[in-house]
N, C-alpha and C. Protein backbone atom coordinates (compact mmCIF):
# COMPACT_ATOMS: atom_id res chain seq x y z
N UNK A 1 100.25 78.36 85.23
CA UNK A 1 101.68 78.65 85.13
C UNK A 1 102.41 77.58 85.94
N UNK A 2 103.08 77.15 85.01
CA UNK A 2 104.03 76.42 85.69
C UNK A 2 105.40 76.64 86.83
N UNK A 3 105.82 75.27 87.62
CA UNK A 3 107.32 75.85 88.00
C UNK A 3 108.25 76.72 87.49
N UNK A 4 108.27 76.42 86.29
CA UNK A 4 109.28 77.13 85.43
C UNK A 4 109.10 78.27 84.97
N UNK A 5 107.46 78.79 84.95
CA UNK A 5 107.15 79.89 84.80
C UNK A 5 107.29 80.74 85.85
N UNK A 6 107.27 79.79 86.92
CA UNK A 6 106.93 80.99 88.00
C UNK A 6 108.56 81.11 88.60
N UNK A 7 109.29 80.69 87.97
CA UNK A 7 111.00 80.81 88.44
C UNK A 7 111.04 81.76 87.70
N UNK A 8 110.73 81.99 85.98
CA UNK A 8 111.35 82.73 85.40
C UNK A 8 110.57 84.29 85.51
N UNK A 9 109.14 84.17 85.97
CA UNK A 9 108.74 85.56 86.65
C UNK A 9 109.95 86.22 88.26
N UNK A 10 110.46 85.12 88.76
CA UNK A 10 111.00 85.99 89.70
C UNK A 10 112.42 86.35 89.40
N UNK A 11 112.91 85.58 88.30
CA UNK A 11 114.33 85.76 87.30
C UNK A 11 113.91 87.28 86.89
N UNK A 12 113.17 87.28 85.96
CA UNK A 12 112.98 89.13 85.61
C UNK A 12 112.54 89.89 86.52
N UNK A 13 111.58 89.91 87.84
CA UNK A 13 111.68 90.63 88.90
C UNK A 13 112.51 91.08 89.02
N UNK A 14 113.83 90.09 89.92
CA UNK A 14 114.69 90.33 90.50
C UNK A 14 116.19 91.65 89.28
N UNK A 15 116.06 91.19 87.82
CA UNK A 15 116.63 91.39 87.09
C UNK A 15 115.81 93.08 86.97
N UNK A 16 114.54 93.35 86.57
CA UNK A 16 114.26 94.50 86.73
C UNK A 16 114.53 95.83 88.12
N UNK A 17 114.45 95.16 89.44
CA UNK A 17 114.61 95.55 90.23
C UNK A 17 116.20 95.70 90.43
N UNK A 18 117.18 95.01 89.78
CA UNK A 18 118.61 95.31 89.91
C UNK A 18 118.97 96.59 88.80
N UNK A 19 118.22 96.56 87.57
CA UNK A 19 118.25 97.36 86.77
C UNK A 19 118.01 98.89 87.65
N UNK A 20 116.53 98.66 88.07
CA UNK A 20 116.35 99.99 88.35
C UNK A 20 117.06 100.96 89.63
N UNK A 21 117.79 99.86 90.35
CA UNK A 21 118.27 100.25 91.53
C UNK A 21 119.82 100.98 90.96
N UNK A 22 120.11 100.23 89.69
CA UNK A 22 121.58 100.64 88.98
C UNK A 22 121.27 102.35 88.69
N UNK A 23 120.00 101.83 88.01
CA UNK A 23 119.37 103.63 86.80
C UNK A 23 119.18 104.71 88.17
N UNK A 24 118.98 104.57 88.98
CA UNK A 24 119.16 105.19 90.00
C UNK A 24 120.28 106.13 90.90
N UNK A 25 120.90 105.17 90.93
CA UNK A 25 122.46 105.41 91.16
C UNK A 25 123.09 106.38 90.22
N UNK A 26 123.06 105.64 88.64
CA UNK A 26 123.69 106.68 87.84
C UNK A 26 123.16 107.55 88.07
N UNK A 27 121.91 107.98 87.92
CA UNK A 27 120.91 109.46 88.41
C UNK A 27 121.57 110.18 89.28
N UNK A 28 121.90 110.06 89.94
CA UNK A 28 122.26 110.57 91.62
C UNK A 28 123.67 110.76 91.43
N UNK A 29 124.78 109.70 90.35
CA UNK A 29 125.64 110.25 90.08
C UNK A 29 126.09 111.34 88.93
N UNK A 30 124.83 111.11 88.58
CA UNK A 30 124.90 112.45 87.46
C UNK A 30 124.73 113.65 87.82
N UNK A 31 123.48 113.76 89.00
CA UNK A 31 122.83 114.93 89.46
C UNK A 31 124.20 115.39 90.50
N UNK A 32 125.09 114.54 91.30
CA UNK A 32 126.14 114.83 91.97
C UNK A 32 127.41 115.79 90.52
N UNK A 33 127.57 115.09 90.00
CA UNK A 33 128.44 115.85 88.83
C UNK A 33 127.92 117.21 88.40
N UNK A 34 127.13 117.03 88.12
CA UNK A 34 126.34 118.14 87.49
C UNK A 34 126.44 119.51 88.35
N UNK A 35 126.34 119.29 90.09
CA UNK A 35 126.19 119.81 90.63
C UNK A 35 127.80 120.41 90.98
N UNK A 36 128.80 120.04 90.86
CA UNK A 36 130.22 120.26 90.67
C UNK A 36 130.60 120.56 89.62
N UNK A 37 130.16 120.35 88.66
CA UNK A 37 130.53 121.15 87.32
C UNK A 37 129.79 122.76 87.57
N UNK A 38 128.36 123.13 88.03
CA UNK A 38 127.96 124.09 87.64
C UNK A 38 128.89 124.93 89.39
N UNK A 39 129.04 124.39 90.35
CA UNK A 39 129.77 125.05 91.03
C UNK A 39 131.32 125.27 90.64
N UNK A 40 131.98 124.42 89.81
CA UNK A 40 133.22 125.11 89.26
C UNK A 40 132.56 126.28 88.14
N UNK A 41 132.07 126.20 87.11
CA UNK A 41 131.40 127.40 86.77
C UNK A 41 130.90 128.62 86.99
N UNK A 42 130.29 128.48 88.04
CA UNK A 42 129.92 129.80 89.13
C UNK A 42 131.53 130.32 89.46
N UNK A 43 132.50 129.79 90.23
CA UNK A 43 133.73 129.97 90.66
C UNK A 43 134.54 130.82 89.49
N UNK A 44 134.59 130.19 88.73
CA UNK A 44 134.97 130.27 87.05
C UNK A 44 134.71 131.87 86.92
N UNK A 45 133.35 131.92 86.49
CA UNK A 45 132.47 133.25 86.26
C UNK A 45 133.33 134.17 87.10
N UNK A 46 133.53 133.99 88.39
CA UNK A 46 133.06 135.48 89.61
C UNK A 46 134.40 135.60 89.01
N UNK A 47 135.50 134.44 88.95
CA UNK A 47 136.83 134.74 88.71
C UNK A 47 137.35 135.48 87.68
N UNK A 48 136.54 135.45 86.78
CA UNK A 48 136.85 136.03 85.07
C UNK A 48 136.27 137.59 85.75
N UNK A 49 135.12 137.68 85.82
CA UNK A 49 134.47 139.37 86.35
C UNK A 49 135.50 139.79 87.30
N UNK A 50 135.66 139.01 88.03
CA UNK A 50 137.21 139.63 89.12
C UNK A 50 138.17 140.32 88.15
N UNK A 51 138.95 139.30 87.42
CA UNK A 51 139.93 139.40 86.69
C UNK A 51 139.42 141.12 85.48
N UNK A 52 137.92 140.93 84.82
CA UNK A 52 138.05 141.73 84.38
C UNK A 52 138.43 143.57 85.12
N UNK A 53 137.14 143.21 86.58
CA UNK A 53 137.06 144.22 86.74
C UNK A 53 138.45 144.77 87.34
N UNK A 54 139.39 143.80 87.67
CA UNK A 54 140.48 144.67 88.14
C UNK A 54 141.73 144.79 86.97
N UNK A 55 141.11 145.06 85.93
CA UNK A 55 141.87 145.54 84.32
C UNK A 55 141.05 146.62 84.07
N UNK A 56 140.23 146.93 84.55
CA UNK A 56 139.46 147.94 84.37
C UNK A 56 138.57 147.79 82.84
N UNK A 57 138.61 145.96 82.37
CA UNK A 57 137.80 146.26 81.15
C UNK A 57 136.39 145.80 81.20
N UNK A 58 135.80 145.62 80.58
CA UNK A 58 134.50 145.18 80.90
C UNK A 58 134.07 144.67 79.61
C-alpha cells in the first residue's frame, strides 16, 4: 500500500468515526425527545382522568 493508500485509509477512518459520533448524538437526541413526549403524555392522561373523574363520567 501505498502513500496514497494509506492517506485515504485514514480519510475514511476519520470520516467513519465522525459519522458515528453524529449517529450517536441523534440517538441520545431522540431518546431525550422521546422521553418528553411520553412525559407530556403521562401529564396529558392523569389530566383527562382528572377532568373525567370530576364530571362524574367515566
Amino acid at each position: 500500500m501505498g502513500f496514497i493508500g494509506i492517506i485515504c485509509v485514514i480519510i475514511m477512518t476519520v470520516t467513519l468515526i465522525s459519522i458515528e459520533i453524529k449517529t450517536k448524538r441523534l440517538i441520545q437526541e431522540q431518546a431525550e425527545t422521546n422521553r418528553k413526549l411520553e412525559q407530556l403524555l403521562r401529564k396529558e392522561r392523569l389530566q383527562t382522568r382528572q377532568e373525567e373523574h370530576d364530571d362524574g363520567s367515566y
